[in-house]
C-alpha atoms as a PDB file:
ATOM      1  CA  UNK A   1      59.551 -17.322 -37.545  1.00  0.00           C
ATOM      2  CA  UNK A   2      61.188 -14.337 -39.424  1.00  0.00           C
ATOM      3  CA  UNK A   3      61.945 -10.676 -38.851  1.00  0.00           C
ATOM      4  CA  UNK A   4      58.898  -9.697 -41.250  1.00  0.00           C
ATOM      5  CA  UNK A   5      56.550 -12.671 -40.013  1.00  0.00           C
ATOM      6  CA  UNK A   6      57.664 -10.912 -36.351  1.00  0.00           C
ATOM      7  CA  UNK A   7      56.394  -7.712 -37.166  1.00  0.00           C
ATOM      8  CA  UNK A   8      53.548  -8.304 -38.745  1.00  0.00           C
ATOM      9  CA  UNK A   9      51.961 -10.808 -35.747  1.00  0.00           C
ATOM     10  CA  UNK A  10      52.955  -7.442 -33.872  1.00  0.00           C
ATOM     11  CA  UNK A  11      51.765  -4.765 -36.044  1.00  0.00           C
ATOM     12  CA  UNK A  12      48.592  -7.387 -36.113  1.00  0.00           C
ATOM     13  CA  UNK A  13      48.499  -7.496 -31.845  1.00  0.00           C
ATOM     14  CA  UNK A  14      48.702  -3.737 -32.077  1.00  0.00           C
ATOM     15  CA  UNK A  15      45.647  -3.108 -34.718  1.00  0.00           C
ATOM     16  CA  UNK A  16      43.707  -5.072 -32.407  1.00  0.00           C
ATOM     17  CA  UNK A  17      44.992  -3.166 -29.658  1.00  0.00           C
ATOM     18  CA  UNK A  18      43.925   0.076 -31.147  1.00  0.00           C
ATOM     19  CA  UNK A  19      40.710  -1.482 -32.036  1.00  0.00           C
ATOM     20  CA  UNK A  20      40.107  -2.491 -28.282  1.00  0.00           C
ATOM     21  CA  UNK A  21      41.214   1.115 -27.268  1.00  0.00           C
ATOM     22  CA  UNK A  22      38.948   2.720 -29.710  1.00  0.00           C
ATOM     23  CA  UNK A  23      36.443   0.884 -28.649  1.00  0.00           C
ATOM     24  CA  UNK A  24      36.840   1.686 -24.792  1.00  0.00           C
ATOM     25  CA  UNK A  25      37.213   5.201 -25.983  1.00  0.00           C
ATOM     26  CA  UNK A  26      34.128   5.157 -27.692  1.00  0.00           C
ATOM     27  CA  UNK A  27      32.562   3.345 -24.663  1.00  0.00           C
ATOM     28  CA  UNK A  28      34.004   6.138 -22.344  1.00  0.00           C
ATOM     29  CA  UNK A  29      32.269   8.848 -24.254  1.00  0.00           C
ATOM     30  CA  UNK A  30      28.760   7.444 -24.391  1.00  0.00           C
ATOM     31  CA  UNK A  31      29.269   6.867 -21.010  1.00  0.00           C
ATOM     32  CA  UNK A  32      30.527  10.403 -20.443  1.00  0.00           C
ATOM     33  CA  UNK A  33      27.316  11.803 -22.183  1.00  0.00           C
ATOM     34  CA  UNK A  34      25.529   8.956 -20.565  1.00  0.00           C
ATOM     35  CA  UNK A  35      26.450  10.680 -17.276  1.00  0.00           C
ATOM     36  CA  UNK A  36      25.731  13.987 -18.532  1.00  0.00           C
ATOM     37  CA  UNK A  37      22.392  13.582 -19.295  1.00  0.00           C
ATOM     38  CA  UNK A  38      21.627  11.938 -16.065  1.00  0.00           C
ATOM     39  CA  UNK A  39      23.434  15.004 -14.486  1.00  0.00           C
ATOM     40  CA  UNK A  40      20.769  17.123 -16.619  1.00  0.00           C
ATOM     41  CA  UNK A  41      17.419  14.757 -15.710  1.00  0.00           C
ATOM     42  CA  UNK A  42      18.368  15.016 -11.953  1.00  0.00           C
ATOM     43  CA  UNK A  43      18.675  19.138 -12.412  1.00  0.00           C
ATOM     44  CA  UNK A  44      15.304  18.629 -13.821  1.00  0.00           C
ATOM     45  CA  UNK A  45      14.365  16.414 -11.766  1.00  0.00           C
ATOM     46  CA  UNK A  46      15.166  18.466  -8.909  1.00  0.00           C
ATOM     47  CA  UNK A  47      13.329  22.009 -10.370  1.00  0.00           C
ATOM     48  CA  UNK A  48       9.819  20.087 -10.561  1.00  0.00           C
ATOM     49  CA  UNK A  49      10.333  18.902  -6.720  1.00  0.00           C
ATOM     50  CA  UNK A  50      10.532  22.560  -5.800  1.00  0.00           C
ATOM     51  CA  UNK A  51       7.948  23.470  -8.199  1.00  0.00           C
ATOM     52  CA  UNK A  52       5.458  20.574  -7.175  1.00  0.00           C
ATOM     53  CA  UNK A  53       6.284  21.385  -3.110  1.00  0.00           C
ATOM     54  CA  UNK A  54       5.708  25.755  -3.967  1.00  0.00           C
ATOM     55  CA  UNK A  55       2.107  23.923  -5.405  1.00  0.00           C
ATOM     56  CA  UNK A  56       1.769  21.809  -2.746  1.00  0.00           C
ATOM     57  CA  UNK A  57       2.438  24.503  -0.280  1.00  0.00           C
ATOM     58  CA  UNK A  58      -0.326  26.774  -2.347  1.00  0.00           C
ATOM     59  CA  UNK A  59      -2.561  23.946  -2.282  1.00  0.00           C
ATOM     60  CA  UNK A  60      -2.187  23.542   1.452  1.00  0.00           C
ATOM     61  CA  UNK A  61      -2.683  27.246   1.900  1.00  0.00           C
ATOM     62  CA  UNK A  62      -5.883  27.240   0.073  1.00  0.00           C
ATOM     63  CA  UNK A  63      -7.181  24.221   1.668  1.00  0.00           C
ATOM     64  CA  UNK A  64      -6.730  26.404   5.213  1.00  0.00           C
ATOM     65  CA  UNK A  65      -8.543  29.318   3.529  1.00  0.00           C
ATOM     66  CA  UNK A  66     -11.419  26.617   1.921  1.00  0.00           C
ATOM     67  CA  UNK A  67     -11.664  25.358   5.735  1.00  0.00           C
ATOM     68  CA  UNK A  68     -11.949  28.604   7.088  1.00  0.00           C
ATOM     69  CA  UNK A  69     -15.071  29.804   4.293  1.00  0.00           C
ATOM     70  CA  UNK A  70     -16.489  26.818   5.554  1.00  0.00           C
ATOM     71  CA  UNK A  71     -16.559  27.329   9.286  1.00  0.00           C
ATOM     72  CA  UNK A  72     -18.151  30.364   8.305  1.00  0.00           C
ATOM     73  CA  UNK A  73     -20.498  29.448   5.977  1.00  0.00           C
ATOM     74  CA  UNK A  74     -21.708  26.735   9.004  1.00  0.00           C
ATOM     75  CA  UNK A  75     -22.126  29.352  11.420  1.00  0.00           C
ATOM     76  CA  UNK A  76     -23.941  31.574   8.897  1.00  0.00           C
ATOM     77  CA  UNK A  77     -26.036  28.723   8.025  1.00  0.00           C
ATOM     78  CA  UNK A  78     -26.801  28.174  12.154  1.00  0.00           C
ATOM     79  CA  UNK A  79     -27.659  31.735  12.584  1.00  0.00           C
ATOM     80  CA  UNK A  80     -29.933  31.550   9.426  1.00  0.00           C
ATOM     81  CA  UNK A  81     -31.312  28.054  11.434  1.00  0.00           C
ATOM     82  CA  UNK A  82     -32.158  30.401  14.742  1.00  0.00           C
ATOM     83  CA  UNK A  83     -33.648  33.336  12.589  1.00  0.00           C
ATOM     84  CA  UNK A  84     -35.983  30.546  10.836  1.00  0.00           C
ATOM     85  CA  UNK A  85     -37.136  29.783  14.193  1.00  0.00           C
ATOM     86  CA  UNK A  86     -37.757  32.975  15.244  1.00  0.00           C
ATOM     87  CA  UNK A  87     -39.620  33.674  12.619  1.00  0.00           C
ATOM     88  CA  UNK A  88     -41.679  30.582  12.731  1.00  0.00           C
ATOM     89  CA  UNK A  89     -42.305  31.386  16.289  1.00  0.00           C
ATOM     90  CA  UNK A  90     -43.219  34.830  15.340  1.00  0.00           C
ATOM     91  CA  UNK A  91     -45.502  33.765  12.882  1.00  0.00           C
ATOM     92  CA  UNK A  92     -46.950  31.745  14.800  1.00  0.00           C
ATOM     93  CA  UNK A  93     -47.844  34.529  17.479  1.00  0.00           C
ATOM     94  CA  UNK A  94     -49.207  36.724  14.959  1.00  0.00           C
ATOM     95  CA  UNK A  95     -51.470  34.218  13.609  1.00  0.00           C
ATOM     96  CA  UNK A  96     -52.798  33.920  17.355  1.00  0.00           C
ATOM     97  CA  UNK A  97     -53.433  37.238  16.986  1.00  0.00           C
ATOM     98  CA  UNK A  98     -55.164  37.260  14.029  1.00  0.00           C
ATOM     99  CA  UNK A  99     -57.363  34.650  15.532  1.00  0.00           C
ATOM    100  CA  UNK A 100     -58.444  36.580  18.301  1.00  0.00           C
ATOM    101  CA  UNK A 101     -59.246  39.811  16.393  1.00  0.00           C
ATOM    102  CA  UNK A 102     -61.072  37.549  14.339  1.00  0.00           C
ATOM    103  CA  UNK A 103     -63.302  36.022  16.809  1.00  0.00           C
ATOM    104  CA  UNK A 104     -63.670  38.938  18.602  1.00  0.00           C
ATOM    105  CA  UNK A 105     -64.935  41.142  15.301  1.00  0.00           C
ATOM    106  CA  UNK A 106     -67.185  38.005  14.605  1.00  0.00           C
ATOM    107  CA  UNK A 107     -68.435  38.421  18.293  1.00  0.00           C
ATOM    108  CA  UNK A 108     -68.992  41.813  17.762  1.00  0.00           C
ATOM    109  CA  UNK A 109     -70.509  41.786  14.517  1.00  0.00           C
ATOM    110  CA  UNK A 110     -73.307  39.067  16.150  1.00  0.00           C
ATOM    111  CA  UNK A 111     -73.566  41.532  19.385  1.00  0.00           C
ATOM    112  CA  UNK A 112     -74.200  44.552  16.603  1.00  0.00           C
ATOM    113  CA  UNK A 113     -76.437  42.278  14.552  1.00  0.00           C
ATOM    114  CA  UNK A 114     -78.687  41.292  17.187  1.00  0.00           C
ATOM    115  CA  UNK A 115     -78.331  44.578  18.273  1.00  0.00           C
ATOM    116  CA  UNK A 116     -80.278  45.477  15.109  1.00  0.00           C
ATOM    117  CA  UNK A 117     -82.327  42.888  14.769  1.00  0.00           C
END
């Protein structure tokens, strides 16, 4: 092999050389973004944890407050329970009442009939 046959197998080994380094270079920089976006998704990533544990904490909060209306609205409804019984029982006195005034104005009215009569 010649000089010029020489240098051109080597000129040859070195365009493929630069080929093979552009490449890698090329490589290295979509890897290089590659790692910057993933950089950028975990920053993202990251902000909607905080966000979604400030809602979950709100959520949590509100639940308390939901459980707390509740316990009230149970005793309220308890007390409304007792007050229907009173009244019932109440009621239920008047009407005896009423039923005794009644028989004794009927008794009275007979008495004041016959007393006429």
């Amino acid at each position: 092999m010649d000089n010029n046959e020489f240098q051109k197998l080597v000129l040859d080994q070195f365009s493929q050389l630069n080929s093979r380094l552009d490449n890698l270079d090329a490589g290295q920089a979509r890897l290089e973004t590659g790692y910057i976006e993933l950089e950028a998704g975990q920053a993202r990533l990251e902000e909607g944890q905080a966000r979604l544990e400030t809602r979950q904490t709100k959520l949590e909060e509100g639940q308390v407050k939901l459980e707390d209306r509740q316990d009230r609205i149970e005793g309220g409804m308890k007390k409304l329970q007792k007050d229907v019984a009173d009244i019932k029982r109440d009621l239920k006195g008047v009407w005896s009442d009423i039923k005794r005034l009644d028989k004794r104005l009927t008794t009275q009215e007979e008495e004041i009939s016959s007393l006429r009569g």
